[in-house]
C-alpha atoms as a PDB file:
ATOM      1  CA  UNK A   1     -94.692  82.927-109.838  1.00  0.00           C
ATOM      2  CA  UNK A   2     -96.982  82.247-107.080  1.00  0.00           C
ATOM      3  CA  UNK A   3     -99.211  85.114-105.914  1.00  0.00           C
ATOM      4  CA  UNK A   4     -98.273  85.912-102.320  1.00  0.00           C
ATOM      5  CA  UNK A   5    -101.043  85.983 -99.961  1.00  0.00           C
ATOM      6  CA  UNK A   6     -99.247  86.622 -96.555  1.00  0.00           C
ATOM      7  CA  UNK A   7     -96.958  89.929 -95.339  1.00  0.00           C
ATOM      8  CA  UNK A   8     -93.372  89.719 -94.054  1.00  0.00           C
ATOM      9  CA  UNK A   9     -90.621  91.655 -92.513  1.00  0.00           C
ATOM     10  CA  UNK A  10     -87.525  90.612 -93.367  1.00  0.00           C
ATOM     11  CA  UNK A  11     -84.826  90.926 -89.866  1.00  0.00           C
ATOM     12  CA  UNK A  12     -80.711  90.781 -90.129  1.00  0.00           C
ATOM     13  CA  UNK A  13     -79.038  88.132 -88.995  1.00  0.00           C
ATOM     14  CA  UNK A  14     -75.294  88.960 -88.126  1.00  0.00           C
ATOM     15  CA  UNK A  15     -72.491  86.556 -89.870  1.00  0.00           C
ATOM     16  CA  UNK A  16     -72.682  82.998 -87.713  1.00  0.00           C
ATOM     17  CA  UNK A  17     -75.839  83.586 -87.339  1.00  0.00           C
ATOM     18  CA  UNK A  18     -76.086  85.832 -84.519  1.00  0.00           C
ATOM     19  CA  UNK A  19     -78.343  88.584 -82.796  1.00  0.00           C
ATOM     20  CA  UNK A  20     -75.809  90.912 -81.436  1.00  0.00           C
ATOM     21  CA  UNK A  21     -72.605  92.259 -81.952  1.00  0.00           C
ATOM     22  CA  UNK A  22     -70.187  93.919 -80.055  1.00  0.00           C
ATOM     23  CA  UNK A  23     -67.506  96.296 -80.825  1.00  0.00           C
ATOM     24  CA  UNK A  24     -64.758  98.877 -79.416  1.00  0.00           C
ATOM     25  CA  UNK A  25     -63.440 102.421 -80.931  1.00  0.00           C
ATOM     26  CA  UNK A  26     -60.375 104.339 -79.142  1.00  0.00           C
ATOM     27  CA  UNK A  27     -58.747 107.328 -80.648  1.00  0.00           C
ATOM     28  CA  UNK A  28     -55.469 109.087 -80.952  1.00  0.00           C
ATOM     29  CA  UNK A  29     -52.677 106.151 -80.475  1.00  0.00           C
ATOM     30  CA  UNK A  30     -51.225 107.415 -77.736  1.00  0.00           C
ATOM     31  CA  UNK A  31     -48.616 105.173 -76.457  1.00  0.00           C
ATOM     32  CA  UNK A  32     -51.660 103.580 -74.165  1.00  0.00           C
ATOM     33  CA  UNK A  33     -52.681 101.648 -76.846  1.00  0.00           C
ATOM     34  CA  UNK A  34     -49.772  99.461 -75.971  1.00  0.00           C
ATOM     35  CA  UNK A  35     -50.854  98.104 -72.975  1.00  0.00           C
ATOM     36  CA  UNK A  36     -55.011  98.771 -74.161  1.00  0.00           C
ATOM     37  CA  UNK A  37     -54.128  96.162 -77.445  1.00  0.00           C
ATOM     38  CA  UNK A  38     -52.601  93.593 -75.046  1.00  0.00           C
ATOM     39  CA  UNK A  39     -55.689  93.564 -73.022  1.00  0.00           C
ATOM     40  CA  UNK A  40     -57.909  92.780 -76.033  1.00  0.00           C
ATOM     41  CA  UNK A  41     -55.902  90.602 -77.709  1.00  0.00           C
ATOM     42  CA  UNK A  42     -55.886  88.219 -74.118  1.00  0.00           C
ATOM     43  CA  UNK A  43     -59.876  88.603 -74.282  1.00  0.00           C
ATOM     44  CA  UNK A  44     -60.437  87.986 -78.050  1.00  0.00           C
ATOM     45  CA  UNK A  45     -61.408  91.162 -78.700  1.00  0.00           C
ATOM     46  CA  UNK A  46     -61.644  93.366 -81.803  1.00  0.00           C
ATOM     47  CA  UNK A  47     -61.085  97.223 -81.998  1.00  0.00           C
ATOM     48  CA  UNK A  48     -61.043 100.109 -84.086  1.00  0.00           C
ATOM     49  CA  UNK A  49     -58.212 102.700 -83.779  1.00  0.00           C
ATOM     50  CA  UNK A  50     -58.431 106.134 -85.062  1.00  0.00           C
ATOM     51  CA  UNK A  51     -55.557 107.629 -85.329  1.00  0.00           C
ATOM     52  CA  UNK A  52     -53.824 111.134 -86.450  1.00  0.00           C
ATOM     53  CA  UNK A  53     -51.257 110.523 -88.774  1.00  0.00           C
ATOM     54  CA  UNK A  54     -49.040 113.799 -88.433  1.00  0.00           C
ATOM     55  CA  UNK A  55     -48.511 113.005 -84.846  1.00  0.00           C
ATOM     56  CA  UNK A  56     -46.852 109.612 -85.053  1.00  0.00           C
ATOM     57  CA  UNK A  57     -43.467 110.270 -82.567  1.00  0.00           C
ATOM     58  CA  UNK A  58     -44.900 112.699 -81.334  1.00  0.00           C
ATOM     59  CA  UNK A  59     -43.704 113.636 -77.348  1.00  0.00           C
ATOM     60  CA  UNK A  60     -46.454 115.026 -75.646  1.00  0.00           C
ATOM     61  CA  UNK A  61     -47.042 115.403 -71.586  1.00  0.00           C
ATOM     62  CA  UNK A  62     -50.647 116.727 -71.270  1.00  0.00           C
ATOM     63  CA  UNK A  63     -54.009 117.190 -72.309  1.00  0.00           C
ATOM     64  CA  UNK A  64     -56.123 120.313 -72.441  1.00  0.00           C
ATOM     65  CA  UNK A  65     -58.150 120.403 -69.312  1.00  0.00           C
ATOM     66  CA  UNK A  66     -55.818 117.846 -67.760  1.00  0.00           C
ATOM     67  CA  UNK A  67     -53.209 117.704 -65.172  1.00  0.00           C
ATOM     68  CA  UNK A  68     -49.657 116.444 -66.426  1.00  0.00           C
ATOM     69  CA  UNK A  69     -49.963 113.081 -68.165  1.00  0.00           C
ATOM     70  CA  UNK A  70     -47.543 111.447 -70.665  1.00  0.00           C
ATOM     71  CA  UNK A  71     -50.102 111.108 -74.085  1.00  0.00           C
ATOM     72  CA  UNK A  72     -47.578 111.137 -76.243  1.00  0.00           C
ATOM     73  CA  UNK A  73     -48.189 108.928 -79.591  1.00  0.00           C
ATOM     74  CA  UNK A  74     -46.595 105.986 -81.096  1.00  0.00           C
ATOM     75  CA  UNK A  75     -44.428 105.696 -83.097  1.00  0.00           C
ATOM     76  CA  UNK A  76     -45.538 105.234 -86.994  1.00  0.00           C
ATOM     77  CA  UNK A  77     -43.172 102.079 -87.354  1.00  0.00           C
ATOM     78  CA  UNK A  78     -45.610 100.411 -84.670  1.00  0.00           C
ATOM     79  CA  UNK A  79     -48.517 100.945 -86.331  1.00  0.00           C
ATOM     80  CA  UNK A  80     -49.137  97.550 -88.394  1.00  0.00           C
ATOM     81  CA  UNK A  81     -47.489  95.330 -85.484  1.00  0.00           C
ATOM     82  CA  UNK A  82     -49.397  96.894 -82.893  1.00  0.00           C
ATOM     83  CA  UNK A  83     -52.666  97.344 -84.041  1.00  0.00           C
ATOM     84  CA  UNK A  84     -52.639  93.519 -85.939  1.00  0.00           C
ATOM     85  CA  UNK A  85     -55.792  92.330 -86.506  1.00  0.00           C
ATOM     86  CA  UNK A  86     -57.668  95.668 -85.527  1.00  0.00           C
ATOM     87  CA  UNK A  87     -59.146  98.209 -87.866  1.00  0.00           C
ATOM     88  CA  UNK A  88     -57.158 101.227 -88.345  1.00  0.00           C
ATOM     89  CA  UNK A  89     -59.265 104.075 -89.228  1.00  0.00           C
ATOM     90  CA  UNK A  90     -59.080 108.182 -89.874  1.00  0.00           C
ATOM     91  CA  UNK A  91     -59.093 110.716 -87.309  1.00  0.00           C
ATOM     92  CA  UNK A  92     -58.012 113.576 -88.764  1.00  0.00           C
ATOM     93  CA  UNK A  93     -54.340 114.565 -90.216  1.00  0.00           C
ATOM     94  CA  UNK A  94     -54.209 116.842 -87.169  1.00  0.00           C
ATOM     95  CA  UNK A  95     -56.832 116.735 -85.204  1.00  0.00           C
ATOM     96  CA  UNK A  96     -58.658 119.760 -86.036  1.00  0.00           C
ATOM     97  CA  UNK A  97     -62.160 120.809 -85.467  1.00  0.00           C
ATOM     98  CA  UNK A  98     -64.272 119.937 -88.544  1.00  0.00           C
ATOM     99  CA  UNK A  99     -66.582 122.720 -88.438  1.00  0.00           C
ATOM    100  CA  UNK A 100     -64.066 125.355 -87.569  1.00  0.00           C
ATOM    101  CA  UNK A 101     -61.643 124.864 -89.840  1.00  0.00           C
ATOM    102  CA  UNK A 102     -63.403 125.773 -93.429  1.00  0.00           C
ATOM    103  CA  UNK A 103     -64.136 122.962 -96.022  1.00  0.00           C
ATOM    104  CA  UNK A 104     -61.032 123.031 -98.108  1.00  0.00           C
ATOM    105  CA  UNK A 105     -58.366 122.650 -95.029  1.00  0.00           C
ATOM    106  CA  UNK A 106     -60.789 119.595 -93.458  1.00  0.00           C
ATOM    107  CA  UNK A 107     -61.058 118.084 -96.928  1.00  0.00           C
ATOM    108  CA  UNK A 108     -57.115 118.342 -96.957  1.00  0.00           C
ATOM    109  CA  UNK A 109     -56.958 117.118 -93.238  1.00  0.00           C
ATOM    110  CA  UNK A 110     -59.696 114.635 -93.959  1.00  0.00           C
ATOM    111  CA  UNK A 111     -57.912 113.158 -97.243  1.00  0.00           C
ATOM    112  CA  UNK A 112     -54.304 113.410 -95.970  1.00  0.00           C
ATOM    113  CA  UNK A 113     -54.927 111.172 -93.249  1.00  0.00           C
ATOM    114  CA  UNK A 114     -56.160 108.533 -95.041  1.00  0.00           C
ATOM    115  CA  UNK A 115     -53.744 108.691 -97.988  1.00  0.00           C
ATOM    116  CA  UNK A 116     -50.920 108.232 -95.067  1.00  0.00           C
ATOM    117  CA  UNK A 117     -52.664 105.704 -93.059  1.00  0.00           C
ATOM    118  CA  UNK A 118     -53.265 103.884 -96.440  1.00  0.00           C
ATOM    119  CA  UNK A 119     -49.463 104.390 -97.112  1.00  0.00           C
ATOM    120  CA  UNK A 120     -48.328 102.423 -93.797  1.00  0.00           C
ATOM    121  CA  UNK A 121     -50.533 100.258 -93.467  1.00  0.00           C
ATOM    122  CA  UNK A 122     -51.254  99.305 -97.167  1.00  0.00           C
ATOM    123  CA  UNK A 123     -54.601  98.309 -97.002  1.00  0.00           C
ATOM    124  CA  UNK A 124     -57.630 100.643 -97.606  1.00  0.00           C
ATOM    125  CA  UNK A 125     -58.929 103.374 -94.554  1.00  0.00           C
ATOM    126  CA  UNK A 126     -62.517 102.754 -94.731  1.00  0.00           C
ATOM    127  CA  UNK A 127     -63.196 104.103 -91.340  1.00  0.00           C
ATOM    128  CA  UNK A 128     -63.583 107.282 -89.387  1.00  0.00           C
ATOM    129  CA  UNK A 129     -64.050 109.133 -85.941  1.00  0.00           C
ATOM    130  CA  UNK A 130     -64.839 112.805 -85.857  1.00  0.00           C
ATOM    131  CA  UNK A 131     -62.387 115.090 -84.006  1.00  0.00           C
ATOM    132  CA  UNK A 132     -63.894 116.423 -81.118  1.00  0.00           C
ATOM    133  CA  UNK A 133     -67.033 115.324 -81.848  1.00  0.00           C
ATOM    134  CA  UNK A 134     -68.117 118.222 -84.217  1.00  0.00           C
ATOM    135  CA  UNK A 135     -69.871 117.508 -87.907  1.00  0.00           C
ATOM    136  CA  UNK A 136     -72.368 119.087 -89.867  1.00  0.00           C
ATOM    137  CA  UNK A 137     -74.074 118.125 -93.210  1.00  0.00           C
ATOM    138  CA  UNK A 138     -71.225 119.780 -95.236  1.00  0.00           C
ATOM    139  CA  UNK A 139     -68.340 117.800 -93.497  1.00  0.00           C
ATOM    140  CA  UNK A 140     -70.365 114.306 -93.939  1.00  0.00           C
ATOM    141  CA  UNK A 141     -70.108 114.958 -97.007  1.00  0.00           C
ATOM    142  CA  UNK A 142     -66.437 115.506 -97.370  1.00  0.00           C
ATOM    143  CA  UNK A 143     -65.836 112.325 -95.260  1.00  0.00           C
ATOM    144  CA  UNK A 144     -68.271 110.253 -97.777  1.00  0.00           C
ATOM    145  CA  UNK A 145     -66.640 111.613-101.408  1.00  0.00           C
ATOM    146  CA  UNK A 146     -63.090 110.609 -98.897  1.00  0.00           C
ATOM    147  CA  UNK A 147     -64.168 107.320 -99.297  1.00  0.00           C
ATOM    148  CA  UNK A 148     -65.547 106.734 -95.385  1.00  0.00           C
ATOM    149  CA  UNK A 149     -68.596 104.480 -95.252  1.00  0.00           C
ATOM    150  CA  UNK A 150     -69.088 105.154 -91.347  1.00  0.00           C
ATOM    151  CA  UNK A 151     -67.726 108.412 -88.754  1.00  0.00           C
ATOM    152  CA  UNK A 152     -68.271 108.303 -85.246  1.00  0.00           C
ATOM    153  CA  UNK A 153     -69.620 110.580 -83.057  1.00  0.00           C
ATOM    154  CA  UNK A 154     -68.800 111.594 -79.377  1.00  0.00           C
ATOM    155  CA  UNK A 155     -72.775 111.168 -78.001  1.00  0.00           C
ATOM    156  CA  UNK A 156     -73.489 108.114 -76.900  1.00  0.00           C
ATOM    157  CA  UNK A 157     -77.204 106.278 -76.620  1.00  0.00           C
ATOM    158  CA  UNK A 158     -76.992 103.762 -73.408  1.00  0.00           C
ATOM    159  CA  UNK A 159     -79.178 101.376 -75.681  1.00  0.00           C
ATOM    160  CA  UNK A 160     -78.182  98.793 -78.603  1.00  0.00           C
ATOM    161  CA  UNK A 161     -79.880 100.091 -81.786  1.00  0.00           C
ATOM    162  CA  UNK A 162     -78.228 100.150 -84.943  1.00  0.00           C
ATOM    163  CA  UNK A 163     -77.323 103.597 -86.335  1.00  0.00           C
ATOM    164  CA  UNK A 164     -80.265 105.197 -89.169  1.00  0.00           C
ATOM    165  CA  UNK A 165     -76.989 107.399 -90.153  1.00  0.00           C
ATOM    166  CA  UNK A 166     -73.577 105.538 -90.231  1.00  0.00           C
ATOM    167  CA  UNK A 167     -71.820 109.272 -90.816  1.00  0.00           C
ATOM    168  CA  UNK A 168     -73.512 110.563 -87.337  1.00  0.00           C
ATOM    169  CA  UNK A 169     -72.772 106.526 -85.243  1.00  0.00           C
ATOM    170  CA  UNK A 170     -73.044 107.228 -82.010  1.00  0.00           C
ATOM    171  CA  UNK A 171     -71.780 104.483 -79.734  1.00  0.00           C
ATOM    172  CA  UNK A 172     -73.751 103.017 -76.914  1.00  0.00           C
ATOM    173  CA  UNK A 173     -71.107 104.142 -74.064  1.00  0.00           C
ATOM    174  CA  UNK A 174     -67.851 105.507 -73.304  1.00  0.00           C
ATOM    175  CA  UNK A 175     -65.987 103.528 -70.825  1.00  0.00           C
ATOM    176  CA  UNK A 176     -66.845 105.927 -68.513  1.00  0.00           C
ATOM    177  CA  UNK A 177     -70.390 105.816 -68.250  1.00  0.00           C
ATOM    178  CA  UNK A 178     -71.201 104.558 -64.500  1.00  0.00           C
ATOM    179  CA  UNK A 179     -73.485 101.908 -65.901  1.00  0.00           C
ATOM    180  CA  UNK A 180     -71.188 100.239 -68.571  1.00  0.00           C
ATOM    181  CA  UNK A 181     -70.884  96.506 -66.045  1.00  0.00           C
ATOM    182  CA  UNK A 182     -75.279  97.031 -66.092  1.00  0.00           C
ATOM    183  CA  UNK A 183     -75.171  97.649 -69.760  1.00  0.00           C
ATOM    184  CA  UNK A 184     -73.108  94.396 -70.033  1.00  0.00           C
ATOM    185  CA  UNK A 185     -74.970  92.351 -68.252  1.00  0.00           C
ATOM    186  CA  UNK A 186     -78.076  93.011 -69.869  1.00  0.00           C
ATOM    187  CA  UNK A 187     -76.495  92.899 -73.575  1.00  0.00           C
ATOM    188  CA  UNK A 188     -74.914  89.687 -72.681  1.00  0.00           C
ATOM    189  CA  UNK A 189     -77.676  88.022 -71.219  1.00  0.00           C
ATOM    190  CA  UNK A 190     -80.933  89.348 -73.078  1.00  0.00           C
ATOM    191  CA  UNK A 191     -81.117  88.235 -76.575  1.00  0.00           C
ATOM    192  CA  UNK A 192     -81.818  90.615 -79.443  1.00  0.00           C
ATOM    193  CA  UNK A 193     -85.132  89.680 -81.159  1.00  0.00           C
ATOM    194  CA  UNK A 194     -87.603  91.141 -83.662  1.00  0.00           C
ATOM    195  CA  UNK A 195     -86.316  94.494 -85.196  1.00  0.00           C
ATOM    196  CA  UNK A 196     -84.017  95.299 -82.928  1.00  0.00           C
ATOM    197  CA  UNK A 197     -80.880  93.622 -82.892  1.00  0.00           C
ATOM    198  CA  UNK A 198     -78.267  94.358 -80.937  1.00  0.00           C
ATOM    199  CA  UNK A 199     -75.341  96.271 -81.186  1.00  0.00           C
ATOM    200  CA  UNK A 200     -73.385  97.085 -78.279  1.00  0.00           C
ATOM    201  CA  UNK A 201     -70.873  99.889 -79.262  1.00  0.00           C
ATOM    202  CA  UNK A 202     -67.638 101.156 -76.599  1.00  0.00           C
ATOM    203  CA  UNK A 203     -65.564 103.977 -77.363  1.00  0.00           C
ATOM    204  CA  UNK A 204     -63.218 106.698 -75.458  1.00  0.00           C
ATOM    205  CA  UNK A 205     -58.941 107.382 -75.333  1.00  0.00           C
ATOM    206  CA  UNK A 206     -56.379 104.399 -73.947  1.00  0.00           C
ATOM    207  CA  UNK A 207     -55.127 107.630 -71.773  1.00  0.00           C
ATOM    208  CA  UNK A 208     -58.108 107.745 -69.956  1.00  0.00           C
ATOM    209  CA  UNK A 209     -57.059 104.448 -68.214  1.00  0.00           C
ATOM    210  CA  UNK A 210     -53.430 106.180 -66.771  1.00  0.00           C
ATOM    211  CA  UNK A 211     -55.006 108.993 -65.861  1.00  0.00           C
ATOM    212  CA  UNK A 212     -58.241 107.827 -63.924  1.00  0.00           C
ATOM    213  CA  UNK A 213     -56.448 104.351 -62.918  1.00  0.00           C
ATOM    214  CA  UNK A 214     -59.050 101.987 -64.540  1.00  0.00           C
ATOM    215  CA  UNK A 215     -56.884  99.684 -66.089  1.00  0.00           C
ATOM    216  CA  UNK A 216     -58.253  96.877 -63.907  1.00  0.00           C
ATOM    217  CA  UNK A 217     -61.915  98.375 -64.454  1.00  0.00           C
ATOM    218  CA  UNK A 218     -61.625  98.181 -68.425  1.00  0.00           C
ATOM    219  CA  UNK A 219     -59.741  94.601 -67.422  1.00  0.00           C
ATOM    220  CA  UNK A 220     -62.758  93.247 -66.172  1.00  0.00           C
ATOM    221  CA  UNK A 221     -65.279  94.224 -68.455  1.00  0.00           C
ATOM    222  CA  UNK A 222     -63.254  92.824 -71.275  1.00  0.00           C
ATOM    223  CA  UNK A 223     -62.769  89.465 -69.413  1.00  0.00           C
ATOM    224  CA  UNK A 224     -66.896  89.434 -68.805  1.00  0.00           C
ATOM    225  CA  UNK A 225     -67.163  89.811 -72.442  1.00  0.00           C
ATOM    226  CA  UNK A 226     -64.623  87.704 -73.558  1.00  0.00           C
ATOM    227  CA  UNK A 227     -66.792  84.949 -71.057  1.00  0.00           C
ATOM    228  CA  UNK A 228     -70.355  85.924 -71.977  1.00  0.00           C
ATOM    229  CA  UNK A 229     -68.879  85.607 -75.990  1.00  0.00           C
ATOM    230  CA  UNK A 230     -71.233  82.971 -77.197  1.00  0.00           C
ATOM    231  CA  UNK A 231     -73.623  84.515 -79.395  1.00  0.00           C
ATOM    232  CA  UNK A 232     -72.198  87.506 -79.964  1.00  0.00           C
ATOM    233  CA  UNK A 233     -70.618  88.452 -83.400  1.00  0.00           C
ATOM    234  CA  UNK A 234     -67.028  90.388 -82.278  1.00  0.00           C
ATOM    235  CA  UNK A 235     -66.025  92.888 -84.825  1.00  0.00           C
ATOM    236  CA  UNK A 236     -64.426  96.041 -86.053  1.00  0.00           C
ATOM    237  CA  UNK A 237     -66.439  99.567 -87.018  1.00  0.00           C
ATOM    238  CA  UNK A 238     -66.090  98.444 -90.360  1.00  0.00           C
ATOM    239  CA  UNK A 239     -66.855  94.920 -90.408  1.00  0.00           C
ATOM    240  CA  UNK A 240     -70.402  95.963 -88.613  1.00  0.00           C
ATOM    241  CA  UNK A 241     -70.743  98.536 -90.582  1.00  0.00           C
ATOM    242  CA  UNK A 242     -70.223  96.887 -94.351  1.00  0.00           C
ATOM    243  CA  UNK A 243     -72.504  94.558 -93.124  1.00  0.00           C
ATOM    244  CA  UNK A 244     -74.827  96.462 -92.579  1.00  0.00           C
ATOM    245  CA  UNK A 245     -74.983  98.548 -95.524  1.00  0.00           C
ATOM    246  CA  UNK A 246     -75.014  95.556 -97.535  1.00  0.00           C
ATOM    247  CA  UNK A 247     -78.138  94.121 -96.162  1.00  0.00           C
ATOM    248  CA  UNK A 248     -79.599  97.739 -96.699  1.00  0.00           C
ATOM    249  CA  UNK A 249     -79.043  97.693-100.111  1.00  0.00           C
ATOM    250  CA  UNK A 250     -80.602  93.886-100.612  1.00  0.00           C
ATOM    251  CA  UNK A 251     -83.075  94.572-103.348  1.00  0.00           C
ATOM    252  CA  UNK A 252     -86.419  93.054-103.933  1.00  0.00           C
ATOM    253  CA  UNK A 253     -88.667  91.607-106.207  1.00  0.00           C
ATOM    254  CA  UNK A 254     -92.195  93.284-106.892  1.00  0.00           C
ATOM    255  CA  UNK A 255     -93.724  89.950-104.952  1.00  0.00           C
ATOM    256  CA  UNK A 256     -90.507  89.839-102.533  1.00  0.00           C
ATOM    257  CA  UNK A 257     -89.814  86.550-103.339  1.00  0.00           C
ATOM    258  CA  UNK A 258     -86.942  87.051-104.957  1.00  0.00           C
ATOM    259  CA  UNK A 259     -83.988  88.840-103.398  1.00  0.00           C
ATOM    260  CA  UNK A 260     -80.807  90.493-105.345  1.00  0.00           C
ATOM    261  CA  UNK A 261     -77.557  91.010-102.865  1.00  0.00           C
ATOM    262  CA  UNK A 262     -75.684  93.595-105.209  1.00  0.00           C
ATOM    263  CA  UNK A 263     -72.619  93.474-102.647  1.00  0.00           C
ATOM    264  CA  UNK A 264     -69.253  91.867-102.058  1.00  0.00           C
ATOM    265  CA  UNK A 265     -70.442  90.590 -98.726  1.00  0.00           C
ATOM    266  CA  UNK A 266     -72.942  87.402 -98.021  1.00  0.00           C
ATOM    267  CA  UNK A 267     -75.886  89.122 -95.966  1.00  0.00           C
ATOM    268  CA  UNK A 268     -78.618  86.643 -93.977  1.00  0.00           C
ATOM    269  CA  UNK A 269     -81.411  87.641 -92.186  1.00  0.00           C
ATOM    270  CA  UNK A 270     -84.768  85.820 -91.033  1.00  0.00           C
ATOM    271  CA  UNK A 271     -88.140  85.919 -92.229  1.00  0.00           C
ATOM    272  CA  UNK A 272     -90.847  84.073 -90.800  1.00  0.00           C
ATOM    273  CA  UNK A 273     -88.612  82.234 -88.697  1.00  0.00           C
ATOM    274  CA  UNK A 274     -86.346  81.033 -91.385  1.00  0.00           C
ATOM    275  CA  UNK A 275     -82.829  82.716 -91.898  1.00  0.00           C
ATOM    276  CA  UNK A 276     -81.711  82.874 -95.171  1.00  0.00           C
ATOM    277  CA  UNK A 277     -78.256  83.904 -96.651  1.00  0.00           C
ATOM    278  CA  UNK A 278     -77.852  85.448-100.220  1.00  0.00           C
ATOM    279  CA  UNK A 279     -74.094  85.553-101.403  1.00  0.00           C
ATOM    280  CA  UNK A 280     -72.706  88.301-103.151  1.00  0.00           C
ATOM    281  CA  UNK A 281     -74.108  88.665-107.295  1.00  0.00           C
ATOM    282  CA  UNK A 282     -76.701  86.339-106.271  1.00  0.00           C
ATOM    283  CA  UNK A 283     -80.382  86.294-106.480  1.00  0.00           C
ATOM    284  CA  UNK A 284     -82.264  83.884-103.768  1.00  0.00           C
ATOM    285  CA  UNK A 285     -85.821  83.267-105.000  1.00  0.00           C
ATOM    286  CA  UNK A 286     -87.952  82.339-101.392  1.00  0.00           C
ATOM    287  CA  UNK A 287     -90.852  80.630-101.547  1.00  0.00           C
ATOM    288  CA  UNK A 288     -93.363  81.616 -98.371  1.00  0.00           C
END
């Protein structure tokens, strides 16, 4: 093998090639969803739902904090119709606090959700969203030997980073924030480069949109990002996040000329101007 005489970095590429992704989390499956799904499905958009599986049916006419609003939650035989071609992931089998609650009763929330979301939908729960915002070290933990690869957090960054810690993501906005049409606009039309790719991350409740009448707000930001789409990977939590784990755990030759991807998913990224893509099992030797 050739002694290498020059450094390199090695940067991701996202699948087709792209610098930034974009993606959408909404939790609790009230019966908002309904209209919420048919507003990404008109813009091409992908979502991740976290839902509570003990409160599927359930009738419910306000939120704590909130004046009288119908939040009540779908019904379970919707599930897999509804949310087609979206990610469904964990939320908690009732919604309780995870660091209030003691380890063994959010291990049994924790596990019981996903063994019922797994039931009706019949594909693996890979995915999660912490109830009310509240982890600690002990409950990642319970959510990783669950079987979770990511859990999302209720802070958000106003920036486009990738998360160090996919058990602590925090998104870039909730739909809320003032400056989410700014934060578009400069995602959409600045292009990620060097180490810092760009991930553009929404998040928040479908109810929010009945109760502050933003339907024609959250409207118009998915039409601009339906419209700004091209070069932008669209995805679930999951999809961005096995991606990323499995370029994380790329492995190296002593030289780094050869590359292992130990993974079930392809992985590219770009050194020295050059993107390269090593399929699962495989080993890519590059020459520099």
């Amino acid at each position: 093998m050739k002694e290498r005489k020059v450094g390199f970095i090695d940067d991701i590429i996202f699948p087709g090639g792209y610098t930034k992704a974009f993606t959408m989390s909404y939790d609790d499956g009230t019966i908002h969803d309904r209209r919420f799904v048919e507003i990404l499905n008109r813009y091409h958009i992908k979502a991740t739902f976290n839902l509570n599986s003990a409160f599927f049916g359930l009738e419910r006419h306000s939120r704590p904090g909130m004046p009288p609003l119908d939040t009540s939650v779908i019904e379970e035989s919707e599930v897999n119709t509804l949310y087609a071609g979206h990610e469904i992931a964990g939320h908690g089998y009732t919604h309780v606090g995870p660091t209030g609650t003691g380890s063994s009763n959010f291990m049994y929330e924790t596990i019981r959700d996903k063994a019922e979301l797994e039931r009706i939908t019949g594909k693996m729960v890979r995915g999660y969203a912490w109830p009310f915002g509240q982890f600690d070290e002990t409950t990642k933990e319970i959510v990783k030997l669950a079987g979770y690869h990511y859990a999302r957090a209720v802070e958000t960054t106003d920036a486009f980073g990738l998360p160090e810690d996919f058990l602590a993501w925090k998104g870039t906005a909730h739909h809320n924030n003032e400056k989410l049409m700014d934060l578009a606009a400069d995602f959409c039309s600045n292009e990620g480069f060097g180490f810092r790719k760009k991930l553009f991350y929404v998040w928040g409740h479908s109810y929010e949109f009945e109760f502050n009448q933003s339907w024609e707000m959250i409207e118009a930001f998915c039409k601009y990002m339906d419209e700004h789409r091209e070069g932008i990977w669209f995805a679930t939590n999951i999809e961005i996040a096995e991606y990323v784990e499995a370029y994380r755990r790329l492995e190296y030759s002593a030289e780094g000329e050869m590359v292992y991807n130990p993974s079930a998913v392809a992985v590219s990224f770009n050194r020295m101007g050059k993107t390269y893509t090593v399929m699962p099992g495989e080993t890519a030797e590059i020459i520099l």
